[in-house]
Protein backbone atom coordinates (compact mmCIF):
# COMPACT_ATOMS: atom_id res chain seq x y z
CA UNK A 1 -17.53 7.70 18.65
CA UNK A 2 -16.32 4.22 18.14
CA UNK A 3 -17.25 2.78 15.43
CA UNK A 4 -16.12 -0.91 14.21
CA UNK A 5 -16.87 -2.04 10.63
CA UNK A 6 -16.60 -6.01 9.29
CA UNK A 7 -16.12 -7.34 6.19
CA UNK A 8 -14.74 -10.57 4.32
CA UNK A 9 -17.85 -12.79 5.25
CA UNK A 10 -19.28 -15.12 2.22
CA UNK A 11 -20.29 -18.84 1.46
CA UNK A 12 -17.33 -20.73 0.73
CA UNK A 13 -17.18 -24.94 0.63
CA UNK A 14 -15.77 -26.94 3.89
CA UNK A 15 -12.05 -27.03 3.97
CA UNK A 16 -11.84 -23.64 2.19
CA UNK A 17 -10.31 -20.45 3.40
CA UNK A 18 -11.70 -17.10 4.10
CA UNK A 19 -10.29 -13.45 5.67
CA UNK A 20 -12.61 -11.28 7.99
CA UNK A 21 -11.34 -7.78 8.38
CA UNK A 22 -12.43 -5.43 11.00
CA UNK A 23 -11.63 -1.66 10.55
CA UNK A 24 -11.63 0.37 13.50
CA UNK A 25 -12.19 3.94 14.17
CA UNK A 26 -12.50 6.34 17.38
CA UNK A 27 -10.87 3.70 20.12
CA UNK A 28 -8.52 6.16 22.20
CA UNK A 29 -6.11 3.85 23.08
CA UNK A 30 -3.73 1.90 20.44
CA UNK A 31 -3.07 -0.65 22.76
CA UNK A 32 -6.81 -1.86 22.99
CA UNK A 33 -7.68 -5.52 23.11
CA UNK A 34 -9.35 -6.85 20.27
CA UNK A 35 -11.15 -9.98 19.16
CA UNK A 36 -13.34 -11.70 17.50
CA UNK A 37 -16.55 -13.63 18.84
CA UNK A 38 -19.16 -15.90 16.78
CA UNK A 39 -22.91 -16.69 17.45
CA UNK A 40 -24.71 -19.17 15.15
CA UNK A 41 -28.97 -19.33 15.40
CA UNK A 42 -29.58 -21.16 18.62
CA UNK A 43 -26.15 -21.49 20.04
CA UNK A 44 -24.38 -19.40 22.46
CA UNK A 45 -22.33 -16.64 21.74
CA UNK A 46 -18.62 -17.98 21.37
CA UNK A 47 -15.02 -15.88 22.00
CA UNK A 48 -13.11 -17.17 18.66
CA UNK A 49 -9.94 -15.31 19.37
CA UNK A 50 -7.96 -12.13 20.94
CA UNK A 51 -5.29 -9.80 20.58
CA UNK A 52 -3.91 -7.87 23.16
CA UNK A 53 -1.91 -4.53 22.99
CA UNK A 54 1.21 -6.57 23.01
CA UNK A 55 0.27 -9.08 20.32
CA UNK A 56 -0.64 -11.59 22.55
CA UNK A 57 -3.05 -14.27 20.87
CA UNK A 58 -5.92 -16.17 22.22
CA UNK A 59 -7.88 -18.78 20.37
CA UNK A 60 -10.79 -21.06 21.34
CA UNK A 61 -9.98 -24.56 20.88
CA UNK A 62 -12.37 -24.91 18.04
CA UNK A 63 -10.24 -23.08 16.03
CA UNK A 64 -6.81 -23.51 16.94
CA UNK A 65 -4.51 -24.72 14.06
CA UNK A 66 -7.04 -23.24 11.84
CA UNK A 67 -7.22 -19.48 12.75
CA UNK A 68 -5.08 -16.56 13.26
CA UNK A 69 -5.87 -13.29 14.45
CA UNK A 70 -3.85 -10.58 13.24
CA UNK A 71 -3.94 -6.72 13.40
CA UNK A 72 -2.25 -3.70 11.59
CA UNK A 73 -1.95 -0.66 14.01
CA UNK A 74 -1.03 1.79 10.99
CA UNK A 75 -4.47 0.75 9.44
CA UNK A 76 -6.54 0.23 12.27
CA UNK A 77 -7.49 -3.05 11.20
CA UNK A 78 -8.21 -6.43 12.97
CA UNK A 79 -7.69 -9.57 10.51
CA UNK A 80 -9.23 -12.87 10.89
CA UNK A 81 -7.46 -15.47 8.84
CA UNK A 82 -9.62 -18.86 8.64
CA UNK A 83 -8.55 -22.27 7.54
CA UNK A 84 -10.07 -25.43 6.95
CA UNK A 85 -13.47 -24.30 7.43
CA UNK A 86 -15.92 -26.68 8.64
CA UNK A 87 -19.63 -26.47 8.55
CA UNK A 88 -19.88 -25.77 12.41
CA UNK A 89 -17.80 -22.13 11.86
CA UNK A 90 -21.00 -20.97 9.99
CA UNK A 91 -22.19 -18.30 12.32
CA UNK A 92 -22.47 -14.27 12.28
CA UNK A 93 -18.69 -13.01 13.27
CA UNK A 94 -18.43 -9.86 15.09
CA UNK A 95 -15.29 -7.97 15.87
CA UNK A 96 -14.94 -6.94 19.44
CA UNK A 97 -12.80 -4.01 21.17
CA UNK A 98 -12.15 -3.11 24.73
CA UNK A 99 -9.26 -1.49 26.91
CA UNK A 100 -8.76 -4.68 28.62
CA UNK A 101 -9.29 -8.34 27.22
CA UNK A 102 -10.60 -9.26 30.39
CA UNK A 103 -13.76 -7.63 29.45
CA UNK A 104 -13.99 -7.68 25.85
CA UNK A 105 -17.56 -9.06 25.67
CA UNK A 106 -18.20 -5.76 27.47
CA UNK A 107 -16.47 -3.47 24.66
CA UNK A 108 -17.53 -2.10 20.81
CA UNK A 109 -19.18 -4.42 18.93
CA UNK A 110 -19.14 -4.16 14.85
CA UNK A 111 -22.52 -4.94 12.93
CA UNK A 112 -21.13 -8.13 12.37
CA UNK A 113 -20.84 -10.40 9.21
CA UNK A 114 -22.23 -13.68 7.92
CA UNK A 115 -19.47 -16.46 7.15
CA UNK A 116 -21.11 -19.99 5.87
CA UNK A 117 -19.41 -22.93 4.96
CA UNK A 118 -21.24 -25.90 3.31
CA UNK A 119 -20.39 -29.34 3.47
């Protein structure tokens, strides 16, 4: 059973930093896409950013420059470093897995965790 589990949310002042981290458990293959997606309260669901099984990154424009997606494969974890928060990156972030980034919205989805960022 996959199961993926989020944490590192919080409040934290615009132009602050935080770290989501996504630990993953029961995915059968180690080279699984992973990836991050956002959805604030009356807004569409958003892809933030990927990883494929070769370490290739993705990132939405909103948060190039600002965000990096990382992963360690010895602790099945997915990071999400974020920079220069803005009010607008308040949402609920959810970590994502599937055997293919092409359908990644289709994958795992954790529980998810708040991240708000005041102005």
């Amino acid at each position: 059973q996959v199961k993926l589990v989020e944490s590192g949310g919080g409040s934290v002042q615009a132009g602050g930093s935080l770290r989501l981290s996504c630990t993953a458990s029961g995915l059968t293959y180690r080279s699984n896409c992973m990836g991050w997606f956002r959805q604030a309260p009356g807004k569409e669901r958003e892809g933030v950013a990927t990883i494929d099984g070769d370490g290739v990154t993705t990132y939405a424009d909103s948060v190039k420059g600002r965000f990096t997606i990382s992963k360690d494969n010895a602790k099945n974890t997915l990071y999400l470093e974020m920079n220069s928060l803005k009010p607008e990156d308040t949402s609920i972030y959810y970590c994502v897995a599937s055997r293919y980034c092409i359908n990644l919205s289709l994958g795992f989805w954790g529980q998810g965790t708040q991240v708000t960022v005041s102005s």
